[in-house]
C-alpha atoms as a PDB file:
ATOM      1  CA  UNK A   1     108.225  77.914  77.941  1.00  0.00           C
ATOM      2  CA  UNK A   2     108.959  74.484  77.500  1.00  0.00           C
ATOM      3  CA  UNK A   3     111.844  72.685  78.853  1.00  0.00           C
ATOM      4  CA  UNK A   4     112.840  69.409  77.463  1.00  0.00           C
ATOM      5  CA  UNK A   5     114.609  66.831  79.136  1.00  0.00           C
ATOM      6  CA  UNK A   6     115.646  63.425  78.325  1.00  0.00           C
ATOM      7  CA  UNK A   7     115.398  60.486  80.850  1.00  0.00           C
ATOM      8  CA  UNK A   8     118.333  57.934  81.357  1.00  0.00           C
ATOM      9  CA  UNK A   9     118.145  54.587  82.914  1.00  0.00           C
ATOM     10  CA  UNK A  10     121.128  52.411  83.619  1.00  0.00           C
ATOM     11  CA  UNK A  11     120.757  48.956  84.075  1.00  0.00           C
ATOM     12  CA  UNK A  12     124.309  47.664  85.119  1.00  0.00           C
ATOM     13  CA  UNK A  13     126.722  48.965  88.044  1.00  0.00           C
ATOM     14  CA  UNK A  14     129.999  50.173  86.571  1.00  0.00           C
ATOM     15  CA  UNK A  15     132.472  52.114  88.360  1.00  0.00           C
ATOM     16  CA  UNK A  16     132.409  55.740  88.778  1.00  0.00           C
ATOM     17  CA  UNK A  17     136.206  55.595  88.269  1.00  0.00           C
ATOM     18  CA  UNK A  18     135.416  53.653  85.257  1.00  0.00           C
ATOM     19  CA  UNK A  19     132.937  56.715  84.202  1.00  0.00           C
ATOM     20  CA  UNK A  20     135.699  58.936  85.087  1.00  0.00           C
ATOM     21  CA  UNK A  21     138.382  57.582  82.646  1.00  0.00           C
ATOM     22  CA  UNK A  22     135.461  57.877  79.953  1.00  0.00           C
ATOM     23  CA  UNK A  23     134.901  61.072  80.384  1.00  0.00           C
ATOM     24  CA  UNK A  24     138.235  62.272  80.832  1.00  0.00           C
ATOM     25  CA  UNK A  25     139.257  60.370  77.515  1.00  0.00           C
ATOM     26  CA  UNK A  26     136.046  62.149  75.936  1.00  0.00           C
ATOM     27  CA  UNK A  27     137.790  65.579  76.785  1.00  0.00           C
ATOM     28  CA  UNK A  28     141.416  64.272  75.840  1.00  0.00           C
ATOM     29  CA  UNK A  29     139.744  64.358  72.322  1.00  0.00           C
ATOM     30  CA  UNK A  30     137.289  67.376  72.311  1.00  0.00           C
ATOM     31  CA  UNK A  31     140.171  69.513  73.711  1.00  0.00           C
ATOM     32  CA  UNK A  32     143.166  68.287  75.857  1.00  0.00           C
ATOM     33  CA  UNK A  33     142.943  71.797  77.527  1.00  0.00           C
ATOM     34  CA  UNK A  34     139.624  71.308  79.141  1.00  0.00           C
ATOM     35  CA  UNK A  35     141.126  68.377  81.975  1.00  0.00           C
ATOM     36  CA  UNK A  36     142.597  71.951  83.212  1.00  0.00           C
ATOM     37  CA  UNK A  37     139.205  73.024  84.371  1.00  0.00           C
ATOM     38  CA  UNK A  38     138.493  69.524  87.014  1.00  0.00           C
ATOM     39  CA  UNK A  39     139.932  69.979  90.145  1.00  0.00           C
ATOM     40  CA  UNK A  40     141.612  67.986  92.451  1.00  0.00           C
ATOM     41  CA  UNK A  41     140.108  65.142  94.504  1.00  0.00           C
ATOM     42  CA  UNK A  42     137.882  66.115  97.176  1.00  0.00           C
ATOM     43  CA  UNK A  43     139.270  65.490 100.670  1.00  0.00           C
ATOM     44  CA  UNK A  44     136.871  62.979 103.193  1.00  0.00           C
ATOM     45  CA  UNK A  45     137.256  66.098 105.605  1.00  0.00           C
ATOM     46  CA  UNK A  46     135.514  68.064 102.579  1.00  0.00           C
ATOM     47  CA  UNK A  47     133.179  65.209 101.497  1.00  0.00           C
ATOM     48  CA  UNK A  48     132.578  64.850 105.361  1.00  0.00           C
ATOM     49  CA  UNK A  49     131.815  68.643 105.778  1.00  0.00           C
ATOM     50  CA  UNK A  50     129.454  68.478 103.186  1.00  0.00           C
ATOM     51  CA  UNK A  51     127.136  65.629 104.589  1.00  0.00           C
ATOM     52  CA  UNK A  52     127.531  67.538 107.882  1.00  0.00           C
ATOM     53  CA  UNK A  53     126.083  71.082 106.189  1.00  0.00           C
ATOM     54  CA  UNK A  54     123.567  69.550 104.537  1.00  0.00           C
ATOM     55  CA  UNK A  55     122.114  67.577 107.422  1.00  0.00           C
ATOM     56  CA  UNK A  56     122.230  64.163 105.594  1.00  0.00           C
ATOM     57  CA  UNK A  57     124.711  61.052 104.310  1.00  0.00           C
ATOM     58  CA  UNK A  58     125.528  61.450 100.612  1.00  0.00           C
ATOM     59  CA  UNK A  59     125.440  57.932  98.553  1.00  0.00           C
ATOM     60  CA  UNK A  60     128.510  56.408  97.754  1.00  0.00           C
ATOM     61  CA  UNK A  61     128.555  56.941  93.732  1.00  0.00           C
ATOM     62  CA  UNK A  62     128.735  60.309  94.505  1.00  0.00           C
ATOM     63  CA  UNK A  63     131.165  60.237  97.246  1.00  0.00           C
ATOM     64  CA  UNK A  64     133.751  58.278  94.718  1.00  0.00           C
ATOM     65  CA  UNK A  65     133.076  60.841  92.025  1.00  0.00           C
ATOM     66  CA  UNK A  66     133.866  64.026  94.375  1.00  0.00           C
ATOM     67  CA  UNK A  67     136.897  61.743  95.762  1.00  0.00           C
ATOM     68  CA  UNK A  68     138.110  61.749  92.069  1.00  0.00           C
ATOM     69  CA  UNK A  69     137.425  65.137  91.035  1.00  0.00           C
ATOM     70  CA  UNK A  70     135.856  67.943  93.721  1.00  0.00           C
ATOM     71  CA  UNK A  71     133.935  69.610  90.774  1.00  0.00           C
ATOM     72  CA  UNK A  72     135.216  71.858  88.170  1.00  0.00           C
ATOM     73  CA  UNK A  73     136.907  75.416  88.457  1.00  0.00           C
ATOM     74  CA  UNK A  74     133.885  77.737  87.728  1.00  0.00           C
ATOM     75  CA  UNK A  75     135.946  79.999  85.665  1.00  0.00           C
ATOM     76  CA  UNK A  76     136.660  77.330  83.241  1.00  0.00           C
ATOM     77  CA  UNK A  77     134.639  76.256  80.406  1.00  0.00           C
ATOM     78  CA  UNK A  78     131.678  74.511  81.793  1.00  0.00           C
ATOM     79  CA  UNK A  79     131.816  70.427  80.803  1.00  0.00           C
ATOM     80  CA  UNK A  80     128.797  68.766  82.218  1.00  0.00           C
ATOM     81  CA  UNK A  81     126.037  69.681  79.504  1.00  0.00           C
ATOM     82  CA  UNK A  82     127.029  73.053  79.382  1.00  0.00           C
ATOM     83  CA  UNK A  83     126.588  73.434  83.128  1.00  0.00           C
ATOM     84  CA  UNK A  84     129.707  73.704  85.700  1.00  0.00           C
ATOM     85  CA  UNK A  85     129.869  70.532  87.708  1.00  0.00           C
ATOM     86  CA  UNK A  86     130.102  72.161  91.301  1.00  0.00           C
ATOM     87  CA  UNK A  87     132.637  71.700  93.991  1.00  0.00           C
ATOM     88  CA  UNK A  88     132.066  70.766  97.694  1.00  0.00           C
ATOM     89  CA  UNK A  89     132.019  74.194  98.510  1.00  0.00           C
ATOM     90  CA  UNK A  90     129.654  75.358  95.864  1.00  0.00           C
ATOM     91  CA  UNK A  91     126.777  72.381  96.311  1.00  0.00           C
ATOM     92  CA  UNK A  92     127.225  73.746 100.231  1.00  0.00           C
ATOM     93  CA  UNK A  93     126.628  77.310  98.729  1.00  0.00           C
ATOM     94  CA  UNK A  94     123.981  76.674  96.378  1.00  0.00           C
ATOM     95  CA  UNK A  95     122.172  74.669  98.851  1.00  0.00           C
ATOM     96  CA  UNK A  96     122.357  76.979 101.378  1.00  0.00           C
ATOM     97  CA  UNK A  97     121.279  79.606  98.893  1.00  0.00           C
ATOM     98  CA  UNK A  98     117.665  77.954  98.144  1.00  0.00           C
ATOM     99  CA  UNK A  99     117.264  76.783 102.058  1.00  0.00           C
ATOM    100  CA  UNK A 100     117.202  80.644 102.656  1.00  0.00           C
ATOM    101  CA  UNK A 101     115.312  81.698 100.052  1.00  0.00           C
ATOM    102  CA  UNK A 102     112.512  79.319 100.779  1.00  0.00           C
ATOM    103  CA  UNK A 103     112.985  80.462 104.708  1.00  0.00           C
ATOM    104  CA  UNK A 104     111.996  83.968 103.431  1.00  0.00           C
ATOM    105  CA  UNK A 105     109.116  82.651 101.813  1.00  0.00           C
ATOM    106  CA  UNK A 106     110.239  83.373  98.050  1.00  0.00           C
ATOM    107  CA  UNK A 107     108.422  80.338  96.708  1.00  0.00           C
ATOM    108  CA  UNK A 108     105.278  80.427  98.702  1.00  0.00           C
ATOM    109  CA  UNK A 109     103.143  81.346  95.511  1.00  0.00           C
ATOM    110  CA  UNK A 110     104.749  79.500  93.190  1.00  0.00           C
ATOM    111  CA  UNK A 111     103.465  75.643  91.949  1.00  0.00           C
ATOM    112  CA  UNK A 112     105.538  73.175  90.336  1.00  0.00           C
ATOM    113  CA  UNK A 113     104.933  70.909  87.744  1.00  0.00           C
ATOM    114  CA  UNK A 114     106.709  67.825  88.472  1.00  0.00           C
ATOM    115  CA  UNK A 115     107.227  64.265  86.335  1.00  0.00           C
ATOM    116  CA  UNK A 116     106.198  61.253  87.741  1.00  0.00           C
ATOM    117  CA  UNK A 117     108.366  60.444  91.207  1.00  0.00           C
ATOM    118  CA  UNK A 118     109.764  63.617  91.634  1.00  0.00           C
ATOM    119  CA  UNK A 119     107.925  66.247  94.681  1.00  0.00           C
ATOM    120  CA  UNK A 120     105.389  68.928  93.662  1.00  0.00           C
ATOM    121  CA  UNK A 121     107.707  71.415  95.470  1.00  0.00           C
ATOM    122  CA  UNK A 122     109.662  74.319  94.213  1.00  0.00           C
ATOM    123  CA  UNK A 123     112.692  73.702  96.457  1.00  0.00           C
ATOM    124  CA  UNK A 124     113.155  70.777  98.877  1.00  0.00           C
ATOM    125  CA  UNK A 125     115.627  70.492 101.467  1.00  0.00           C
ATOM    126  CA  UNK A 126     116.830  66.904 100.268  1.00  0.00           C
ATOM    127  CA  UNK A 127     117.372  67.997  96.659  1.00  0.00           C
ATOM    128  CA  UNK A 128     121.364  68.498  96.466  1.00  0.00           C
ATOM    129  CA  UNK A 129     122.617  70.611  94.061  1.00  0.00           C
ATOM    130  CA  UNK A 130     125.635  69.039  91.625  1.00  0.00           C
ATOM    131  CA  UNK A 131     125.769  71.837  88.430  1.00  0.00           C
ATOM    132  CA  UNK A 132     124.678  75.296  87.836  1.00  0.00           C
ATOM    133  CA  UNK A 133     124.056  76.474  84.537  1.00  0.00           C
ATOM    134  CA  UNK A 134     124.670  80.201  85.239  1.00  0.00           C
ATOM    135  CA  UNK A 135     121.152  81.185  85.443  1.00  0.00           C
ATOM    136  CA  UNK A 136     120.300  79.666  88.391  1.00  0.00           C
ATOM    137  CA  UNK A 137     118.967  76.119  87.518  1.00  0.00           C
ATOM    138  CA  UNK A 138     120.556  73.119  88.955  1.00  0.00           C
ATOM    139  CA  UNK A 139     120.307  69.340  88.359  1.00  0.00           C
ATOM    140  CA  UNK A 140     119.903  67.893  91.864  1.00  0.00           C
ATOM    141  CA  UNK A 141     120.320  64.843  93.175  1.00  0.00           C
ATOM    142  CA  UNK A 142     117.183  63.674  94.794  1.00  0.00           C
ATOM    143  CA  UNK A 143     117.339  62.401  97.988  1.00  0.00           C
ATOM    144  CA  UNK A 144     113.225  61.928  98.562  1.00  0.00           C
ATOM    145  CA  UNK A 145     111.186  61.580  95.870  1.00  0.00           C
ATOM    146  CA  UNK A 146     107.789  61.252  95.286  1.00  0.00           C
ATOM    147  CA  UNK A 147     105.929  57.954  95.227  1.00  0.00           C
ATOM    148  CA  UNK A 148     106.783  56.019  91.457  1.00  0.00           C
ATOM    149  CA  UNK A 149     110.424  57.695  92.389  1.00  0.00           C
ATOM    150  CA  UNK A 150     113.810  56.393  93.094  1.00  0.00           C
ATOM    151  CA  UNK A 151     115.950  57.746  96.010  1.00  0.00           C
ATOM    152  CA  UNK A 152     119.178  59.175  94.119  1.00  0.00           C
ATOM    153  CA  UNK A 153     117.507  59.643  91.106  1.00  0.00           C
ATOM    154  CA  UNK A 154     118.700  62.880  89.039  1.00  0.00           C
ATOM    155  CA  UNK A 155     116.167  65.804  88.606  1.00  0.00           C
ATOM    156  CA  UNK A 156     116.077  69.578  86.678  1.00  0.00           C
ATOM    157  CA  UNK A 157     115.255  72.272  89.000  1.00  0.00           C
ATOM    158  CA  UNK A 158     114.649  75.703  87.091  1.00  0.00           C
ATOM    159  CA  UNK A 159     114.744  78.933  89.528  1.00  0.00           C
ATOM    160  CA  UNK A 160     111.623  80.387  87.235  1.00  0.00           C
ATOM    161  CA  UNK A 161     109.648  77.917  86.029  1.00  0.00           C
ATOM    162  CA  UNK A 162     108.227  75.263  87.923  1.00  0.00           C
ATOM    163  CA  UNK A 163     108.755  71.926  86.091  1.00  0.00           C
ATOM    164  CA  UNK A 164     111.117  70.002  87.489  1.00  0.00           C
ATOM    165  CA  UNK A 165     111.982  66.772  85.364  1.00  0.00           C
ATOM    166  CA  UNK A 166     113.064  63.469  86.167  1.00  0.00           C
ATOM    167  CA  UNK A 167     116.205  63.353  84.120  1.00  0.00           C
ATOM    168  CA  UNK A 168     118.208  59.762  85.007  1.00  0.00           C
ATOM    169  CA  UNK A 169     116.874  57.043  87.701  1.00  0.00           C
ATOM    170  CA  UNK A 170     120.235  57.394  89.777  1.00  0.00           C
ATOM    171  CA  UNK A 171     123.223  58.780  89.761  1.00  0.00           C
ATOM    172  CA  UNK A 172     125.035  56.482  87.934  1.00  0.00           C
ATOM    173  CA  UNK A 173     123.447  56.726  84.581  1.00  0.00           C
ATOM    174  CA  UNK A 174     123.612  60.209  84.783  1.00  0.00           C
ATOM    175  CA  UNK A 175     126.847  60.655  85.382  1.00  0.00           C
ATOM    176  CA  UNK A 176     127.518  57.668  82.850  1.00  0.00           C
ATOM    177  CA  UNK A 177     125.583  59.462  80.095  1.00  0.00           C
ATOM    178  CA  UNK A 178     127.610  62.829  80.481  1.00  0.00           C
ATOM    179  CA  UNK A 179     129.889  61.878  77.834  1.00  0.00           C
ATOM    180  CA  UNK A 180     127.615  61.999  75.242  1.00  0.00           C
ATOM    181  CA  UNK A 181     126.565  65.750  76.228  1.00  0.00           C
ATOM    182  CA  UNK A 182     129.840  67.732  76.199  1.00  0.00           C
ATOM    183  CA  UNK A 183     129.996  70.902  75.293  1.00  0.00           C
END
């Protein structure tokens, strides 16, 4: 099984508030109804508690973007490329979820097949987890890459099959890019 993927590449800074106002404009259109589903702004306690669980600082794009709007509510209709963009709480989770799961051993025989810059691991510690598409597959913002990689880029992590894609160089373009994706 094949899993296709396509790679974004921003070349300009723009806000993630900026990004924010697109995307919530995008919805406004598609379906006033679906603004319902964001939730509030993440706290810095929350954003702080986060960086504390998972042992490392989180860059500052996606900081602002939590601060704006702490994920989605689960239950409603997923907006982020048919995936739920996850709160706080869930990225903690999820994280936590894999950490333990590779503690047991669960991946030990199993080989991934990474692009270019990304690790050939099935689960790595400094991957963070920002959607869930209900089957267990994540894309995870990449905190160590491989050598030809970016720190921050945005990679697809499948929980049964080991490619794991480079889908956007950082952040920013990926969350820039959502947009054109909605569901």
């Amino acid at each position: 099984m094949h899993h296709e993927t396509n790679h974004y590449h921003r070349e300009h800074s723009v806000s993630i508030a900026h990004d924010w106002h697109v995307f919530e404009q995008a919805l406004q259109r598609k379906d006033p109804n679906l603004l319902q589903g964001l939730n509030a702004p993440a706290t810095d306690e929350q954003v702080r508690q986060l960086e504390k669980h998972l042992g490392t600082p989180l860059p500052t794009q996606l900081k602002e973007c939590l601060r704006i709007h702490d994920g989605q509510d689960p239950e409603a209709p997923w907006l982020f490329a048919g995936c739920e963009f996850m709160s706080t709480r869930r990225i903690a989770r999820t994280w936590s979820l894999w950490q333990q799961l590779a503690a047991n051993g669960d991946f030990r025989d199993l080989h991934a097949k990474p692009d270019h810059g990304v690790r050939a691991l099935w689960w790595s510690p400094h991957w963070i987890p920002l959607t869930f598409n209900g089957s267990g597959d994540h894309d995870c913002l990449d905190m160590s890459p491989a050598a030809g990689g970016k720190s921050g880029q945005i990679i697809r992590v499948w929980h049964d099959h080991g490619q794991r894609a480079l889908v956007a160089d950082s952040f920013a373009a990926w969350f820039a890019d959502l947009p054109n994706h909605l569901t």
